[in-house]
N, C-alpha and C. Protein backbone atom coordinates (compact mmCIF):
# COMPACT_ATOMS: atom_id res chain seq x y z
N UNK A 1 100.46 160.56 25.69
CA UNK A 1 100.25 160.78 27.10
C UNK A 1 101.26 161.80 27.60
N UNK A 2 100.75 162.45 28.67
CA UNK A 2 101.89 163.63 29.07
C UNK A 2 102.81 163.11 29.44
N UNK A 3 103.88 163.74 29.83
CA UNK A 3 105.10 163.12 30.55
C UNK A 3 105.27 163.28 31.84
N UNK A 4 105.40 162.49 33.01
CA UNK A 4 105.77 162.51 33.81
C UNK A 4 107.04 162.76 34.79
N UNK A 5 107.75 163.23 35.61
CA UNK A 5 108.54 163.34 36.00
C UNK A 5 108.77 162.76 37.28
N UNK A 6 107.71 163.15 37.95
CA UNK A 6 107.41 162.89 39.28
C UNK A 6 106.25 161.64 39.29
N UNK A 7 106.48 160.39 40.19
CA UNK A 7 105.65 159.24 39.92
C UNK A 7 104.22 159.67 40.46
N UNK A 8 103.99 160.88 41.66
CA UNK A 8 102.80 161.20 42.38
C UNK A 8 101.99 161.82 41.36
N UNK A 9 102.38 162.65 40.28
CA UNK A 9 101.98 163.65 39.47
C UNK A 9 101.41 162.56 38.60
N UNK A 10 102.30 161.54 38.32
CA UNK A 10 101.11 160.62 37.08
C UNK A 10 100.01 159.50 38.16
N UNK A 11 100.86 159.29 39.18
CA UNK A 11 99.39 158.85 40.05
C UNK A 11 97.89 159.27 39.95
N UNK A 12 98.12 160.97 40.45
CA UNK A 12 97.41 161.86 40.66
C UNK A 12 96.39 161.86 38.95
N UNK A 13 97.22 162.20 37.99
CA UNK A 13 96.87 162.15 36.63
C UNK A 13 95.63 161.00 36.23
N UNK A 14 96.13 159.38 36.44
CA UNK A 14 95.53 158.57 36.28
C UNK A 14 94.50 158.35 37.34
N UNK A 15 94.60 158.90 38.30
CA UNK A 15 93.36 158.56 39.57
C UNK A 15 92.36 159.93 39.08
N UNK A 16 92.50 160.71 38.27
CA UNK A 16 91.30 161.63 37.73
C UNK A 16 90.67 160.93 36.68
N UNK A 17 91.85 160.30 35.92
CA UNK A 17 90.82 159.47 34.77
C UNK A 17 89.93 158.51 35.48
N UNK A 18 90.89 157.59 36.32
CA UNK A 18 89.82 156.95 36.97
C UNK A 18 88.15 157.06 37.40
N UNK A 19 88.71 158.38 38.03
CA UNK A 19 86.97 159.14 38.62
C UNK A 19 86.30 159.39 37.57
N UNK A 20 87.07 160.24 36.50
CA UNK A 20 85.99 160.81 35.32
C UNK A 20 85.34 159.69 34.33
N UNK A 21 86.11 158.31 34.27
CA UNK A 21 85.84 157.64 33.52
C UNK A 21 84.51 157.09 34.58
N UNK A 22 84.63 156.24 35.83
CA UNK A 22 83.63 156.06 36.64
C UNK A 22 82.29 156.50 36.90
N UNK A 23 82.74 157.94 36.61
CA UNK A 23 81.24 159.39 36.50
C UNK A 23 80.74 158.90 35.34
N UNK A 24 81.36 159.22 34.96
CA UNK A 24 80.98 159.31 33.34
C UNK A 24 79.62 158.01 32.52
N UNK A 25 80.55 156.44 33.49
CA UNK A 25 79.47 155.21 33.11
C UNK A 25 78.38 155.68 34.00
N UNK A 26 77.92 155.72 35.22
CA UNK A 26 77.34 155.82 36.12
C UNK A 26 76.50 156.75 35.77
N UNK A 27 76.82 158.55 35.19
CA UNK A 27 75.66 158.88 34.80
C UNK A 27 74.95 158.62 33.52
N UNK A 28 75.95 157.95 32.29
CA UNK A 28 74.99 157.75 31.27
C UNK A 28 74.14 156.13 31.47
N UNK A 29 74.50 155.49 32.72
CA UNK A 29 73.59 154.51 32.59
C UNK A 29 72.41 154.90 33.15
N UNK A 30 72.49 156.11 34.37
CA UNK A 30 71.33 155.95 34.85
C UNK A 30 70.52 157.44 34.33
N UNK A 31 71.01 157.93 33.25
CA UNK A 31 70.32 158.48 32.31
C UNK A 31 69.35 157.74 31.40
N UNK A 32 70.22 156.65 30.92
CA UNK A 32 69.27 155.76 29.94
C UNK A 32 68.68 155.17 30.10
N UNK A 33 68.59 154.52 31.47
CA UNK A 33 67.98 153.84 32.39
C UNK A 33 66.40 154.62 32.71
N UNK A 34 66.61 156.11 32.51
CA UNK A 34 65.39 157.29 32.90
C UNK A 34 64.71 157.64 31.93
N UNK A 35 65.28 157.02 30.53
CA UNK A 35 64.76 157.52 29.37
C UNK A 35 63.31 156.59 29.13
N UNK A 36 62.81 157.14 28.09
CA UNK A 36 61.46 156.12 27.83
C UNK A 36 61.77 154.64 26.83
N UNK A 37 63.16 155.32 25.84
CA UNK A 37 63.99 154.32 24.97
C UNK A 37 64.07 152.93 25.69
N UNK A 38 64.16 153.06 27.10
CA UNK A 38 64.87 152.24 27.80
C UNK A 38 64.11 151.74 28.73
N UNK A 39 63.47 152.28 29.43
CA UNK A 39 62.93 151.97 30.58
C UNK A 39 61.14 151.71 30.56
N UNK A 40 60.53 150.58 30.74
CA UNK A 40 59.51 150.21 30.33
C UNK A 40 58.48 151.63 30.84
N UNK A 41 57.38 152.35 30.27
CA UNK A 41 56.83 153.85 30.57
C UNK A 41 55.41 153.46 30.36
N UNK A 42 54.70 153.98 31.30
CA UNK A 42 53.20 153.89 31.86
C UNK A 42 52.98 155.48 32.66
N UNK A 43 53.18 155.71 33.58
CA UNK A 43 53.36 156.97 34.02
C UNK A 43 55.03 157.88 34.58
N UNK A 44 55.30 157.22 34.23
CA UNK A 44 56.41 157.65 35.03
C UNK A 44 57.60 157.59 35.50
N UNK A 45 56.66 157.23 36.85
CA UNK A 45 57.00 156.96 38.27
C UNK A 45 58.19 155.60 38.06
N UNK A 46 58.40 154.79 37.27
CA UNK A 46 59.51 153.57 37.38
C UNK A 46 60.62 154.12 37.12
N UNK A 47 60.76 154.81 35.45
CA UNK A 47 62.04 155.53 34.97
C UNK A 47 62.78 156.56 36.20
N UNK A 48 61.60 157.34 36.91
CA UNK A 48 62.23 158.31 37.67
C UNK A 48 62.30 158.10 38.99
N UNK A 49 62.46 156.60 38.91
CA UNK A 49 62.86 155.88 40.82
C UNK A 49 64.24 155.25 40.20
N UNK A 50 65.18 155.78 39.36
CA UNK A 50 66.42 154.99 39.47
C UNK A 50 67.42 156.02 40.16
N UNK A 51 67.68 155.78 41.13
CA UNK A 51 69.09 156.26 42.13
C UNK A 51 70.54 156.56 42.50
N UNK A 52 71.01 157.24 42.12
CA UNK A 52 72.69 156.48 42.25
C UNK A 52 72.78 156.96 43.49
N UNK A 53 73.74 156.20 44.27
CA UNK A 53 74.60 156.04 45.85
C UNK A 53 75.74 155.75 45.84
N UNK A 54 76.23 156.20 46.71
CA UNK A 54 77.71 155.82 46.99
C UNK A 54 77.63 155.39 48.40
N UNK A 55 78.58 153.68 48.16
CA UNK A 55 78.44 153.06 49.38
C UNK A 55 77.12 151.80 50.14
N UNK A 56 76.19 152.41 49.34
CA UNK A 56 74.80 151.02 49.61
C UNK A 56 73.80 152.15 49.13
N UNK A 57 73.22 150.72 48.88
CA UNK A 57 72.16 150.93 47.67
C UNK A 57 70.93 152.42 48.58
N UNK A 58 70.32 152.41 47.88
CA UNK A 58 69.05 153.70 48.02
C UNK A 58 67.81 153.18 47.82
N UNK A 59 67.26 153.71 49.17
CA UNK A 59 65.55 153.06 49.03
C UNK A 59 64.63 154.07 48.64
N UNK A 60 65.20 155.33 47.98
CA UNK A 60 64.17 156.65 47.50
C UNK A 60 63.46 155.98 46.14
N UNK A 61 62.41 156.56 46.24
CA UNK A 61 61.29 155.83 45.20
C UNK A 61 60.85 157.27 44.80
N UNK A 62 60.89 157.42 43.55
CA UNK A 62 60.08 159.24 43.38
C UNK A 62 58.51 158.80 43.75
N UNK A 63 58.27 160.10 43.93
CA UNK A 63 56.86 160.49 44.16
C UNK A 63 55.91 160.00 43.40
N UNK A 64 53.92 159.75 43.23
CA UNK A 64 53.23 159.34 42.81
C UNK A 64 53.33 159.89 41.28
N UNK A 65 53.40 161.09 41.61
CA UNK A 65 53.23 162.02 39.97
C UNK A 65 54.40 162.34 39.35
N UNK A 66 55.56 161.45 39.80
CA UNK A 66 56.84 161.86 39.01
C UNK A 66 56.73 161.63 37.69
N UNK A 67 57.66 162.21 36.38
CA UNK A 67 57.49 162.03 35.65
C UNK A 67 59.00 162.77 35.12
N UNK A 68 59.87 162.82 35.77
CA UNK A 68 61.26 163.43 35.54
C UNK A 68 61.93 162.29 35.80
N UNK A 69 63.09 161.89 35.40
CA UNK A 69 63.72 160.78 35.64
C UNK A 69 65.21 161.95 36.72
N UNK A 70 65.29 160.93 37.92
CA UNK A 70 66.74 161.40 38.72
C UNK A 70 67.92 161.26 37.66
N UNK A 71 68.57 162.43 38.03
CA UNK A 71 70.07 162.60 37.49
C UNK A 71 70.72 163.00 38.78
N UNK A 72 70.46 162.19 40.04
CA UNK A 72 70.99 162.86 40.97
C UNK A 72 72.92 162.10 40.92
N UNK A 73 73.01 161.47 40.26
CA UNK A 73 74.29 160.87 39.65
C UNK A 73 75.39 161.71 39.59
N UNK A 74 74.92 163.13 38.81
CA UNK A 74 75.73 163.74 37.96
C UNK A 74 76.10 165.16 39.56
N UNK A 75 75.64 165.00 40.66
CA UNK A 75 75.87 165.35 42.07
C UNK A 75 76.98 164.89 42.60
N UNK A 76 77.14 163.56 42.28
CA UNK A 76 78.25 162.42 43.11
C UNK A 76 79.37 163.22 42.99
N UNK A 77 79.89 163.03 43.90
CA UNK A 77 81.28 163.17 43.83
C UNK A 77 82.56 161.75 43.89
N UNK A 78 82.59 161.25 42.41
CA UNK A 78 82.89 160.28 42.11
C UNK A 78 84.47 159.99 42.58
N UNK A 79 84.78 159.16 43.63
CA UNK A 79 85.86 158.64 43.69
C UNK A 79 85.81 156.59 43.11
N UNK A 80 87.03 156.37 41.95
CA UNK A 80 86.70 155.19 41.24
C UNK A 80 87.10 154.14 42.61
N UNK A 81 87.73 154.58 43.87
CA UNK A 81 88.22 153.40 44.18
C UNK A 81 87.01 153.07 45.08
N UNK A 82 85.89 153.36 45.26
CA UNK A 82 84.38 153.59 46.07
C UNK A 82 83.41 152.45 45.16
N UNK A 83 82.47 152.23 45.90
CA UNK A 83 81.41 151.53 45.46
C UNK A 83 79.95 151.93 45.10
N UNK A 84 79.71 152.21 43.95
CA UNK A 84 78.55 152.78 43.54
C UNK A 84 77.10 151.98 43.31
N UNK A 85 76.55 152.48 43.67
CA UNK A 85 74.81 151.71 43.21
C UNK A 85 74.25 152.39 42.08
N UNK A 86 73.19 151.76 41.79
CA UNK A 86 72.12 152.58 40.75
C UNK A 86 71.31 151.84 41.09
N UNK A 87 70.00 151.92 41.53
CA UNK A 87 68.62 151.21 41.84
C UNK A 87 67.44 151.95 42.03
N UNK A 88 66.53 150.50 42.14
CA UNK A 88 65.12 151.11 41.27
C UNK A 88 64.32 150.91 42.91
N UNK A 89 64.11 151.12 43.46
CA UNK A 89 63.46 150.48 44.78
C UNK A 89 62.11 150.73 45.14
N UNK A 90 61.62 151.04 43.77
CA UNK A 90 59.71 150.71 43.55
C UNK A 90 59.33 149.87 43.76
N UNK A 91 58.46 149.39 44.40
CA UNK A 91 57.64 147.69 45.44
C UNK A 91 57.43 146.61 43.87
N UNK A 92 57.74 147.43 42.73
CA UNK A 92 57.53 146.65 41.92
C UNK A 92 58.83 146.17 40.65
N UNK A 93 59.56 147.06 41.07
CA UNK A 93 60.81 147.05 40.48
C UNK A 93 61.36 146.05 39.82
N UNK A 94 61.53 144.23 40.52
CA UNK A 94 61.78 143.66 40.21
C UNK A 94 60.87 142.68 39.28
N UNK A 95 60.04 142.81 39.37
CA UNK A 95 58.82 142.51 38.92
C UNK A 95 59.07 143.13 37.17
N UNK A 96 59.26 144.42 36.96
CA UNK A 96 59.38 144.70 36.12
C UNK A 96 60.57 144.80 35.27
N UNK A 97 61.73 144.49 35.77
CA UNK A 97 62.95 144.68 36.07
C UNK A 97 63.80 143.10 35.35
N UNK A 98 63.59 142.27 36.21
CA UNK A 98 64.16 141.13 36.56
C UNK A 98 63.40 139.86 35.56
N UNK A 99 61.79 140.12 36.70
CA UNK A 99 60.78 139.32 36.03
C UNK A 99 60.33 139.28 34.34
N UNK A 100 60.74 140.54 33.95
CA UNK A 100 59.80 140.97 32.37
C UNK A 100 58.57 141.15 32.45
N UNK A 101 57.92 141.68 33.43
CA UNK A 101 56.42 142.13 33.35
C UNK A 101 56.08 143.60 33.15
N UNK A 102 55.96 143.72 32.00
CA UNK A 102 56.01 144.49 31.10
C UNK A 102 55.23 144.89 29.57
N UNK A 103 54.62 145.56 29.25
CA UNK A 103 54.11 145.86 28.10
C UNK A 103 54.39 146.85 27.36
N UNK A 104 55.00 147.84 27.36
CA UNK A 104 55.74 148.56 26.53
C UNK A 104 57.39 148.52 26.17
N UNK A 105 58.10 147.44 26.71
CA UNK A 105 59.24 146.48 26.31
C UNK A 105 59.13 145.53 26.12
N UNK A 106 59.80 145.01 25.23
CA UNK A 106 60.44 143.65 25.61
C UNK A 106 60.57 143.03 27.11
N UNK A 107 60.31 141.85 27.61
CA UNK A 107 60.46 141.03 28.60
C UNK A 107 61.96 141.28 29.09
N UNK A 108 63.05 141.09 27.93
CA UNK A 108 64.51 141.16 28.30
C UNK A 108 64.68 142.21 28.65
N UNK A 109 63.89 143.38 28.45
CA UNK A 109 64.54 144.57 27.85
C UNK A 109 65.51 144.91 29.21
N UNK A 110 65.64 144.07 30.46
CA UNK A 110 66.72 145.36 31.62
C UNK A 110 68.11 144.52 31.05
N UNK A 111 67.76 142.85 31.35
CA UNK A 111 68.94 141.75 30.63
C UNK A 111 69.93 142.08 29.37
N UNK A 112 69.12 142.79 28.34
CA UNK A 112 69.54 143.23 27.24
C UNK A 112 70.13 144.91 27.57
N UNK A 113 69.83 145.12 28.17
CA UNK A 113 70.50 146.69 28.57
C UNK A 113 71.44 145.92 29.59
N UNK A 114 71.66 145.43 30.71
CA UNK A 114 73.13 145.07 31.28
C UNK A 114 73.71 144.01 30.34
N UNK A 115 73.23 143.09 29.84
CA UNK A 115 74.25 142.59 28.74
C UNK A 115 74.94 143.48 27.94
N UNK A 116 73.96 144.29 27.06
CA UNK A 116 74.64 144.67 25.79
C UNK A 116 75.20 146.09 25.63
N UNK A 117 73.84 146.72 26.33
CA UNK A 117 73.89 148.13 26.15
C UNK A 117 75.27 149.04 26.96
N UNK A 118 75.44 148.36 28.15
CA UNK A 118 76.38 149.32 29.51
C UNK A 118 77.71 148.38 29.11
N UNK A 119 77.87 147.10 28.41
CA UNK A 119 79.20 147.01 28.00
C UNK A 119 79.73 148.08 26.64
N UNK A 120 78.71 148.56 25.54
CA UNK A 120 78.85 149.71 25.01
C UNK A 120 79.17 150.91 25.15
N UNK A 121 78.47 151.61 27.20
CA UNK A 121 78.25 152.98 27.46
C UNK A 121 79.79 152.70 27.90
N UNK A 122 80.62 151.59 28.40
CA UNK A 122 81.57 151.71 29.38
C UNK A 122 83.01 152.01 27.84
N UNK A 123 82.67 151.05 27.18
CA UNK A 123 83.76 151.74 25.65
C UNK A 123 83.78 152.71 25.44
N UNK A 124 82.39 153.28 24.83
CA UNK A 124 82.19 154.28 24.62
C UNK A 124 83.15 155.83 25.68
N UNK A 125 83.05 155.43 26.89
CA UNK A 125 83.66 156.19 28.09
C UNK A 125 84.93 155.86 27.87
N UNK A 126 85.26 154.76 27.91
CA UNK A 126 86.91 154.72 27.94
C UNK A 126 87.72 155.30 26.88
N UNK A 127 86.95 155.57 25.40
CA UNK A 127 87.31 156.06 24.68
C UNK A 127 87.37 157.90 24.84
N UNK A 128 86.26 158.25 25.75
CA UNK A 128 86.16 159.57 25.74
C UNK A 128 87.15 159.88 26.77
N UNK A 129 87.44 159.24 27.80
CA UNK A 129 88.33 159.29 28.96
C UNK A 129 89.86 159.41 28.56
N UNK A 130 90.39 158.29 27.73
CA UNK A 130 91.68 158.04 26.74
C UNK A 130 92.16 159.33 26.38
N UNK A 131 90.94 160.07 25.08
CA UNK A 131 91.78 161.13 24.62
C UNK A 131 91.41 162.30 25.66
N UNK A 132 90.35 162.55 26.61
CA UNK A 132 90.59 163.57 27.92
C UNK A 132 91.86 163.66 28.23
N UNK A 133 92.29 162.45 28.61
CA UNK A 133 93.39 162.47 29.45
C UNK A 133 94.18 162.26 29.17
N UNK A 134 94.60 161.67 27.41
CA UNK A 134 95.87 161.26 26.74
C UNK A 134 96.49 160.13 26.99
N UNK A 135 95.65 159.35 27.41
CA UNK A 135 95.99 158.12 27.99
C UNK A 135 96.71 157.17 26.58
């Protein structure tokens, strides 16, 4: 880790890891979250209604014919000490989401992605964050 001299300078230091490490989970979840790997796919329109916000949640739902998943994530301007969302706010969301109604996943498949998968993306980050920043 660098050396410090001044206590503001390693403040400053560690409150960037903070943010970059924060960015960093936030857009690869709601990347994978947009992918087809991940996100149960019929037309679209579900993968590419996931949102990130800062501060309370988001009621944008993409359009009928979407078929791009949002990366509007990777926009944020991530401060870690803030409160972030990621949500799906399609009339059916939970339904597909929560419930397991679904046919091209697994039933678990969102349970098994916040169990297993985003305790992985967040290592994975802390490890990339560590040697960024020399932590």
């Amino acid at each position: 880790m660098p050396t410090f001299k001044n206590p503001d300078d390693l403040k400053k230091h560690l409150k960037k890891a903070a943010d970059s490490l924060t960015a960093e989970i936030i857009i690869t979840v709601q990347s994978e979250l947009g992918s087809t790997q991940v996100s149960p796919y019929d037309t679209g329109r579900f993968r590419s209604s996931w949102f990130a916000t800062e501060g309370s949640p988001s009621s944008a739902v993409a359009p009928e014919n979407a078929n791009t998943p949002s990366m509007d994530s990777t926009g944020l301007q991530v401060d870690a000490n803030k409160t972030y969302f990621l949500t799906n706010s399609l009339e059916y969301a939970q339904s597909v989401a929560i419930e397991g109604n679904v046919v091209s996943q697994p039933r678990t498949w969102f349970k098994d992605f916040r169990d297993i998968r985003i305790p992985k993306i967040q290592a994975a980050a802390e490890r990339v964050i560590a040697r960024q920043y020399e932590l």
